[in-house]
PDB file of N, CA and C in Angstrom:
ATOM      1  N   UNK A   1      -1.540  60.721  31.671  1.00  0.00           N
ATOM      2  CA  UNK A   1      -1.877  61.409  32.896  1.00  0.00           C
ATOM      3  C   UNK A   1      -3.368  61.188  33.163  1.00  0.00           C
ATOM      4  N   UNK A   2      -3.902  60.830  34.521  1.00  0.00           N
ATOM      5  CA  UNK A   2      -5.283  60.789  34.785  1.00  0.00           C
ATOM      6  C   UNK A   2      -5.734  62.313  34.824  1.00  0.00           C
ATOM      7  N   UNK A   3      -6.842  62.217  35.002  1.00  0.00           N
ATOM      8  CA  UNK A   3      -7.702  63.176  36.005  1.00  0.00           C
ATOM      9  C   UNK A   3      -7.343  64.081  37.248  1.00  0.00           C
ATOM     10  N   UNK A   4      -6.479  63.393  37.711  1.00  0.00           N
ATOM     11  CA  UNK A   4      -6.049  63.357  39.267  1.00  0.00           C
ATOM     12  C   UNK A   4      -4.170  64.273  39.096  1.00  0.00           C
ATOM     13  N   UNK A   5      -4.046  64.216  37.856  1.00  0.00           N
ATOM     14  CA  UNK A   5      -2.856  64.712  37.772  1.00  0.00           C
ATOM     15  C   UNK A   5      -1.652  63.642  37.998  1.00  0.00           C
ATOM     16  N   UNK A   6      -1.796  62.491  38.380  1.00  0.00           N
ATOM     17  CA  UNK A   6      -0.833  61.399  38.252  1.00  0.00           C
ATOM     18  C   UNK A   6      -0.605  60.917  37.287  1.00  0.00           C
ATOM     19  N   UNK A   7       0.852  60.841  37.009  1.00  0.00           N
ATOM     20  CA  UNK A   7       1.417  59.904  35.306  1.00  0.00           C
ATOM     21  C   UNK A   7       1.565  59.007  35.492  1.00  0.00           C
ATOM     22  N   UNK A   8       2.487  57.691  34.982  1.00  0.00           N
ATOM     23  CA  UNK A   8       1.905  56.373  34.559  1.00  0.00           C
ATOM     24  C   UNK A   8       3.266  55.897  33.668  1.00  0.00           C
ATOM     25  N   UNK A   9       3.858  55.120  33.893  1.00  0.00           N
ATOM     26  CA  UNK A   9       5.153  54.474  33.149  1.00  0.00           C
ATOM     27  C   UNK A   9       5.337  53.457  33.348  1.00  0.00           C
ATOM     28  N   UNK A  10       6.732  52.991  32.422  1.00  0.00           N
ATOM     29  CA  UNK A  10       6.834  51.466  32.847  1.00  0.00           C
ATOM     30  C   UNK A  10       9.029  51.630  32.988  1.00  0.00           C
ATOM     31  N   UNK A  11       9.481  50.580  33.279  1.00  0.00           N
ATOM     32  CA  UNK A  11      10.941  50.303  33.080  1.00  0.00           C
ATOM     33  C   UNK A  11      10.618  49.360  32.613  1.00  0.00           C
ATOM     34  N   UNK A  12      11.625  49.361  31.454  1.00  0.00           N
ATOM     35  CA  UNK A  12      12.238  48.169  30.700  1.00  0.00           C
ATOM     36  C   UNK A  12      12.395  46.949  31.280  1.00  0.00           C
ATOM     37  N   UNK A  13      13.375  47.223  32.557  1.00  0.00           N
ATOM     38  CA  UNK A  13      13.836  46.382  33.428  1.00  0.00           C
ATOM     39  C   UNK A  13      14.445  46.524  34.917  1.00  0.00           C
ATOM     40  N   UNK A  14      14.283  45.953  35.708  1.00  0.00           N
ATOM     41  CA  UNK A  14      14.442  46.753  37.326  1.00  0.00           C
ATOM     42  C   UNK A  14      13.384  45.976  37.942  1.00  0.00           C
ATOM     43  N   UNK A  15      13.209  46.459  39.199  1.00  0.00           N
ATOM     44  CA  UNK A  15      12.087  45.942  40.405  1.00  0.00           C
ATOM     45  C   UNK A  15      12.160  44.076  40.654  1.00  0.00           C
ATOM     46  N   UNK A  16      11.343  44.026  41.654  1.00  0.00           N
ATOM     47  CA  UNK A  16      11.939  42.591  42.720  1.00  0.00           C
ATOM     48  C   UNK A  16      12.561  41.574  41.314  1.00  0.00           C
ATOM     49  N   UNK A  17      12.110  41.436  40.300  1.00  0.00           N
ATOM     50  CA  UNK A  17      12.631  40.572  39.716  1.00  0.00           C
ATOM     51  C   UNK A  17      13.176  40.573  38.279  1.00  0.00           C
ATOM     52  N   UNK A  18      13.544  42.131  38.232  1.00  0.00           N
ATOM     53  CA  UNK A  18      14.592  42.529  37.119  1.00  0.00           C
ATOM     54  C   UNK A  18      13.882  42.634  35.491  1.00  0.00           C
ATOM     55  N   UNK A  19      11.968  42.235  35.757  1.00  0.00           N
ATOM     56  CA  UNK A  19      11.663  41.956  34.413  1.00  0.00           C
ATOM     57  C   UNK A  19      10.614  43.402  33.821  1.00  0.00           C
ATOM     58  N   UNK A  20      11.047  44.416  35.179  1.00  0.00           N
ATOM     59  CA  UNK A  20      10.462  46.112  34.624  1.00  0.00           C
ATOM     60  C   UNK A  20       9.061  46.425  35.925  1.00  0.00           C
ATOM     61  N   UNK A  21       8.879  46.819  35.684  1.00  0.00           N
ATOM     62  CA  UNK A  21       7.840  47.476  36.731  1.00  0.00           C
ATOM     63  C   UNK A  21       7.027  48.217  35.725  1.00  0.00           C
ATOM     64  N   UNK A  22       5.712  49.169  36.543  1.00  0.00           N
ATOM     65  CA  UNK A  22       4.769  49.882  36.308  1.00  0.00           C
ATOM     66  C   UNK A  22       4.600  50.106  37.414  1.00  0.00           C
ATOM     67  N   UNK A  23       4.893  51.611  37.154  1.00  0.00           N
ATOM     68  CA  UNK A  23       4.711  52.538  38.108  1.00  0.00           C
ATOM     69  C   UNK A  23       3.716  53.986  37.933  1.00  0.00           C
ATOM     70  N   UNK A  24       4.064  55.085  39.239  1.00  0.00           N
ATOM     71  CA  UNK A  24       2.874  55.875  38.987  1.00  0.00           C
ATOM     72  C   UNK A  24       3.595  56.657  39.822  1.00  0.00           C
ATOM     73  N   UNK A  25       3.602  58.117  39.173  1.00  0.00           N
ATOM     74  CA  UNK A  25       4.139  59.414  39.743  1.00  0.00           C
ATOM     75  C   UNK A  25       3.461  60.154  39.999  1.00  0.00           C
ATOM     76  N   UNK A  26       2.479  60.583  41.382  1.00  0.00           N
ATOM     77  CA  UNK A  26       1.647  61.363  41.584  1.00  0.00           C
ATOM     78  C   UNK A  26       1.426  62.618  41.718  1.00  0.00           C
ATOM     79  N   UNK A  27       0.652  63.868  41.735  1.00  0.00           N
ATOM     80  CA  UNK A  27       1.062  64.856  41.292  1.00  0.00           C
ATOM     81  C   UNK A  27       1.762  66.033  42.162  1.00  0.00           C
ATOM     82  N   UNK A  28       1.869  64.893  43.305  1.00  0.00           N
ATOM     83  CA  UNK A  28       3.010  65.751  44.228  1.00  0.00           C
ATOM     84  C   UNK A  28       4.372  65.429  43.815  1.00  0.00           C
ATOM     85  N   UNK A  29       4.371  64.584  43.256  1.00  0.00           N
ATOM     86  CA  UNK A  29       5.945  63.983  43.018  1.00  0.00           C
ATOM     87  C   UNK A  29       6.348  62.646  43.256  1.00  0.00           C
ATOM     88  N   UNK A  30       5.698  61.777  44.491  1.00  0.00           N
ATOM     89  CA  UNK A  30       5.533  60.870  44.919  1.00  0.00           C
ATOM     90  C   UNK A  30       5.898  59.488  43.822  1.00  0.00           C
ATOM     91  N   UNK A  31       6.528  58.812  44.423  1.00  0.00           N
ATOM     92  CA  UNK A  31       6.697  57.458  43.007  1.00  0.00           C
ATOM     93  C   UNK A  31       6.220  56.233  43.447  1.00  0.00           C
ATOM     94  N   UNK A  32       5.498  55.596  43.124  1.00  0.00           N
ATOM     95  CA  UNK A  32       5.269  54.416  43.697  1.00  0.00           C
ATOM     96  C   UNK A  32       5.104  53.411  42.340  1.00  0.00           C
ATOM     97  N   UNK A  33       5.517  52.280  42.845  1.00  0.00           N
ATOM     98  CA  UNK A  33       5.914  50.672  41.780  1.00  0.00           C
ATOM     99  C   UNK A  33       4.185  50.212  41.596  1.00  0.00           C
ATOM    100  N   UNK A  34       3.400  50.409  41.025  1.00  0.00           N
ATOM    101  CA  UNK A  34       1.916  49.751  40.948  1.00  0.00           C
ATOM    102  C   UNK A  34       1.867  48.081  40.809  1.00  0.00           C
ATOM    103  N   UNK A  35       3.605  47.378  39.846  1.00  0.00           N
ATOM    104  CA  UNK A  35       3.722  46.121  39.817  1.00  0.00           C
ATOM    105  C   UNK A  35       4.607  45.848  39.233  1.00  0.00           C
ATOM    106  N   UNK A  36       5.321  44.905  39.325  1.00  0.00           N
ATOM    107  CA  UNK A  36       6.589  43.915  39.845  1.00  0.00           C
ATOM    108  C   UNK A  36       6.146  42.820  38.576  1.00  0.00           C
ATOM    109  N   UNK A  37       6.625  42.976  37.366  1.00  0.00           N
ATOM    110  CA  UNK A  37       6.812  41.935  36.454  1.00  0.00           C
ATOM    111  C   UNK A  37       7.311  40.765  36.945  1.00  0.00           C
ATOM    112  N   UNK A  38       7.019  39.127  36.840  1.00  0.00           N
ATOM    113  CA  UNK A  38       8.012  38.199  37.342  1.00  0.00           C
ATOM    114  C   UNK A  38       8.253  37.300  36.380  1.00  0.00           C
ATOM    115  N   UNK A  39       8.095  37.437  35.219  1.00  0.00           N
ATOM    116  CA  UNK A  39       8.148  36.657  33.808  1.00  0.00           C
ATOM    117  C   UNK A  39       6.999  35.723  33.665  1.00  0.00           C
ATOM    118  N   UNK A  40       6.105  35.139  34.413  1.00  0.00           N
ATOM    119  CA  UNK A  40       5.202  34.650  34.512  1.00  0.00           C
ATOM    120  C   UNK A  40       3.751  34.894  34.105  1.00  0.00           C
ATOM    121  N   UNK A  41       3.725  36.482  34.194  1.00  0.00           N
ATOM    122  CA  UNK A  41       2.484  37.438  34.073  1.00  0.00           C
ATOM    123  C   UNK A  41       3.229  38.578  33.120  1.00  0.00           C
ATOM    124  N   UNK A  42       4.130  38.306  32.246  1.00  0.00           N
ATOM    125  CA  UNK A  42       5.280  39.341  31.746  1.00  0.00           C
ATOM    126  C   UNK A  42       6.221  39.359  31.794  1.00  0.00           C
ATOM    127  N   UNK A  43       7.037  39.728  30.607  1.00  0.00           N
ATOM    128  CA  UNK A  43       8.508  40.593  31.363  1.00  0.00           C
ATOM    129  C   UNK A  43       8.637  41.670  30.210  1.00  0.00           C
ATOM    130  N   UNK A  44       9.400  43.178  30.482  1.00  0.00           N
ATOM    131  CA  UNK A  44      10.223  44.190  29.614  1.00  0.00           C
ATOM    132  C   UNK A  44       9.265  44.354  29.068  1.00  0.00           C
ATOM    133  N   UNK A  45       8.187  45.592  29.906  1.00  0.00           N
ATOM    134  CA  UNK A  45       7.426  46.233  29.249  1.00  0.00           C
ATOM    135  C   UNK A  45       8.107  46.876  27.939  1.00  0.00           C
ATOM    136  N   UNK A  46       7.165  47.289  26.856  1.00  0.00           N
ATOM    137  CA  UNK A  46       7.673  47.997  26.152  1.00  0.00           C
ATOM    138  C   UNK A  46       6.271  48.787  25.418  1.00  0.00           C
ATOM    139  N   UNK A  47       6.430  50.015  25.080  1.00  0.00           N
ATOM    140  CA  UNK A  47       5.564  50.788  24.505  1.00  0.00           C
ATOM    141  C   UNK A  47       4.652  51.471  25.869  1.00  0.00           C
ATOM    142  N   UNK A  48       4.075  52.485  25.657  1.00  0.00           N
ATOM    143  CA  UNK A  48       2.922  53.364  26.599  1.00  0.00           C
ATOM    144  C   UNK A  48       2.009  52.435  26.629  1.00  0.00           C
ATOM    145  N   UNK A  49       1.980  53.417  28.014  1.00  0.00           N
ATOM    146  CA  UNK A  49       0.307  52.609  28.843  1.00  0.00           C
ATOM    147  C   UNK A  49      -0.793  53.586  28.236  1.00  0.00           C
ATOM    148  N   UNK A  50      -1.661  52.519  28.399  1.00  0.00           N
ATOM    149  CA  UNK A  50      -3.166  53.287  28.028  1.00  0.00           C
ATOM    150  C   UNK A  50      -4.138  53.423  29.190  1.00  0.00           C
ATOM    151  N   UNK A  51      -4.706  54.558  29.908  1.00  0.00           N
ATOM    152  CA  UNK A  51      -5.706  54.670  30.439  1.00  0.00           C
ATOM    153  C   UNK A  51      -7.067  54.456  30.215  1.00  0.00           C
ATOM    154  N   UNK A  52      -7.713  53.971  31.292  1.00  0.00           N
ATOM    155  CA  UNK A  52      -9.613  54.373  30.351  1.00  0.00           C
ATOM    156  C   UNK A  52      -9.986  55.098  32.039  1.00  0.00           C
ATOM    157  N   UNK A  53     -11.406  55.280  31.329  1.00  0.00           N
ATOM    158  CA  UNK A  53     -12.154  56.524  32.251  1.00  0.00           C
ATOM    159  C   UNK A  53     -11.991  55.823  33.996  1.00  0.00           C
ATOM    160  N   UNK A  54     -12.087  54.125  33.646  1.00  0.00           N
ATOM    161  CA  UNK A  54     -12.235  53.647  34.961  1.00  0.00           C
ATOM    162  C   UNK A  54     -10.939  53.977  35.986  1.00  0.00           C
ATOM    163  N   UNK A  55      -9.877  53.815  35.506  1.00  0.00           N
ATOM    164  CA  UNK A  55      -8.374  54.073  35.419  1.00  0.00           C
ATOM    165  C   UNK A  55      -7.503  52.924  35.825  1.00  0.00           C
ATOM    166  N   UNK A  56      -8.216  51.805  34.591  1.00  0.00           N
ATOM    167  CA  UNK A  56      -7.201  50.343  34.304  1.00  0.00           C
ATOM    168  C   UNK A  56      -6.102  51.007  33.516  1.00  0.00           C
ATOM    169  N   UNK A  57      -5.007  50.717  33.559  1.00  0.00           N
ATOM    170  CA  UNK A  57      -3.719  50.824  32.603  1.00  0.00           C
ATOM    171  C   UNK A  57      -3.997  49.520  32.271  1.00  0.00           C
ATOM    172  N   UNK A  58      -3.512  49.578  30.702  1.00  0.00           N
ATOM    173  CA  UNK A  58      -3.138  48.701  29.683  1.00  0.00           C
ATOM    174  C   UNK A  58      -2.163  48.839  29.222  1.00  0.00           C
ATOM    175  N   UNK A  59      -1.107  47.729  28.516  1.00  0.00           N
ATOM    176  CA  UNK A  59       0.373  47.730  28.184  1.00  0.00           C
ATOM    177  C   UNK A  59       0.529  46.322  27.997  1.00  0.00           C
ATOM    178  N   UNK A  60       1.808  46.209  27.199  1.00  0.00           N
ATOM    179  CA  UNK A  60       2.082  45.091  26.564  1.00  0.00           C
ATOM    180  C   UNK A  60       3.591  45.261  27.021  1.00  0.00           C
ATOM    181  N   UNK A  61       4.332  43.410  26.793  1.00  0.00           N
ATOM    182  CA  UNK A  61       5.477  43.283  27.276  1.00  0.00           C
ATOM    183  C   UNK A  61       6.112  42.347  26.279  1.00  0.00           C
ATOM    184  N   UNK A  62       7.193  42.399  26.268  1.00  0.00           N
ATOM    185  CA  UNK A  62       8.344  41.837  25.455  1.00  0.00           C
ATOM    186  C   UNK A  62       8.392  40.488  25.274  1.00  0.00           C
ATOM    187  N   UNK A  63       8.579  39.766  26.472  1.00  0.00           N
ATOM    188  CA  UNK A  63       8.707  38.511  27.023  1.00  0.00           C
ATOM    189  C   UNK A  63       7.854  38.687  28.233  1.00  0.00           C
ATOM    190  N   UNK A  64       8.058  37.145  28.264  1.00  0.00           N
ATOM    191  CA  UNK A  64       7.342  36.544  29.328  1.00  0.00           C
ATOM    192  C   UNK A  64       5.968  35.958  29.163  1.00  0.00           C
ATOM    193  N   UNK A  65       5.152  35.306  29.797  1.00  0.00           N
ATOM    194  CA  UNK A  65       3.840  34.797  29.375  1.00  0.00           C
ATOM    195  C   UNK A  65       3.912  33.514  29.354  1.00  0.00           C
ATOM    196  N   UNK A  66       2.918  32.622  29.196  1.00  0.00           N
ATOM    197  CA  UNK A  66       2.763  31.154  28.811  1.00  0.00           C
ATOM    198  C   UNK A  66       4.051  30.454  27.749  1.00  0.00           C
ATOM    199  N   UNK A  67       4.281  31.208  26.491  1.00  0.00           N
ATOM    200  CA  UNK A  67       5.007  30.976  25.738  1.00  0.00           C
ATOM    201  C   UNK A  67       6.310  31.687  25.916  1.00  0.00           C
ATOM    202  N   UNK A  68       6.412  32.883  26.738  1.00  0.00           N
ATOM    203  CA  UNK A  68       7.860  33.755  26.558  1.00  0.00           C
ATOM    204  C   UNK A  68       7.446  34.858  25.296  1.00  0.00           C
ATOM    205  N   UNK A  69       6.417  34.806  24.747  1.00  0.00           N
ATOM    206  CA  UNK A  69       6.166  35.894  23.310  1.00  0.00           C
ATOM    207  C   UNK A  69       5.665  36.914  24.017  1.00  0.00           C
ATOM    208  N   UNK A  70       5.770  37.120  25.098  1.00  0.00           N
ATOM    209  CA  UNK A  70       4.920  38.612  25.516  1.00  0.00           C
ATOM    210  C   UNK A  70       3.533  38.341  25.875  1.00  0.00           C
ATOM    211  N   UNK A  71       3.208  39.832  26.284  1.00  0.00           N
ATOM    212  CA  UNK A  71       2.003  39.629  26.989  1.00  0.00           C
ATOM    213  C   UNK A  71       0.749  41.105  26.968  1.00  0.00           C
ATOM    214  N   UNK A  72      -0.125  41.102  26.897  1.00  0.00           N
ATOM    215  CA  UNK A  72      -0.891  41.961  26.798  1.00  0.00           C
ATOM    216  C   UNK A  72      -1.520  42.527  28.656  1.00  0.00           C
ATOM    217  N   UNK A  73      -1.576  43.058  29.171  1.00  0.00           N
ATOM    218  CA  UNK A  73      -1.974  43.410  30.250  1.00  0.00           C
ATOM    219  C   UNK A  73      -2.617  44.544  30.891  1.00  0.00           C
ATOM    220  N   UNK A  74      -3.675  44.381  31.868  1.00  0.00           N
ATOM    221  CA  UNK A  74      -4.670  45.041  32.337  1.00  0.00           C
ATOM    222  C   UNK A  74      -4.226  45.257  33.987  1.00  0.00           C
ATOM    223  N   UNK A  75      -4.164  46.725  34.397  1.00  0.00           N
ATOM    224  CA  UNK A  75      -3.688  46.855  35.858  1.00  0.00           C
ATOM    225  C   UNK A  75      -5.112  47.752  36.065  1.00  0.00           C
ATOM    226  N   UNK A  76      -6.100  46.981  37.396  1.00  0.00           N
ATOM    227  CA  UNK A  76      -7.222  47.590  37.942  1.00  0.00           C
ATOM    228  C   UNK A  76      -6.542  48.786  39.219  1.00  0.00           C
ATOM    229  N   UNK A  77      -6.934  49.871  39.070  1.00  0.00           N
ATOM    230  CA  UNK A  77      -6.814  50.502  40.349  1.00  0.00           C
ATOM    231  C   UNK A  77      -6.929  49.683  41.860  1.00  0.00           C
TER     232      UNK A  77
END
């Protein structure tokens, strides 16, 4: 959860190209997709996101990447 009262997740799998999303539930309730895995930049997040003060999420993924071994990743506000 930030500052702001908004949480922060991921799906496994779902959104435009089935390889998981990261999303953000704001503290009205509101849901919005922050990003659209396409196996290229990721796929099947897995494990929690990490916040910092700036409020980049960090998270890692299953597959996908240069090799298909997963991927480490940084989402800027």
């Amino acid at each position: 959860m930030d500052a702001g009262g908004n949480l922060y997740g991921t799906t496994f799998s779902g959104g435009s190209f089935n390889n998981g999303v990261v999303y953000e539930v704001s503290a009205n309730g509101t849901e919005t997709v922050l990003h659209n895995f396409s196996g290229s930049d990721g796929a099947y997040p897995v494990g929690g996101l990490v916040i910092d003060r700036a409020g980049n999420l960090y998270g890692t993924t299953a597959y996908g990447g240069t090799s298909n071994d997963g991927v480490v990743f940084k989402l800027t506000p």
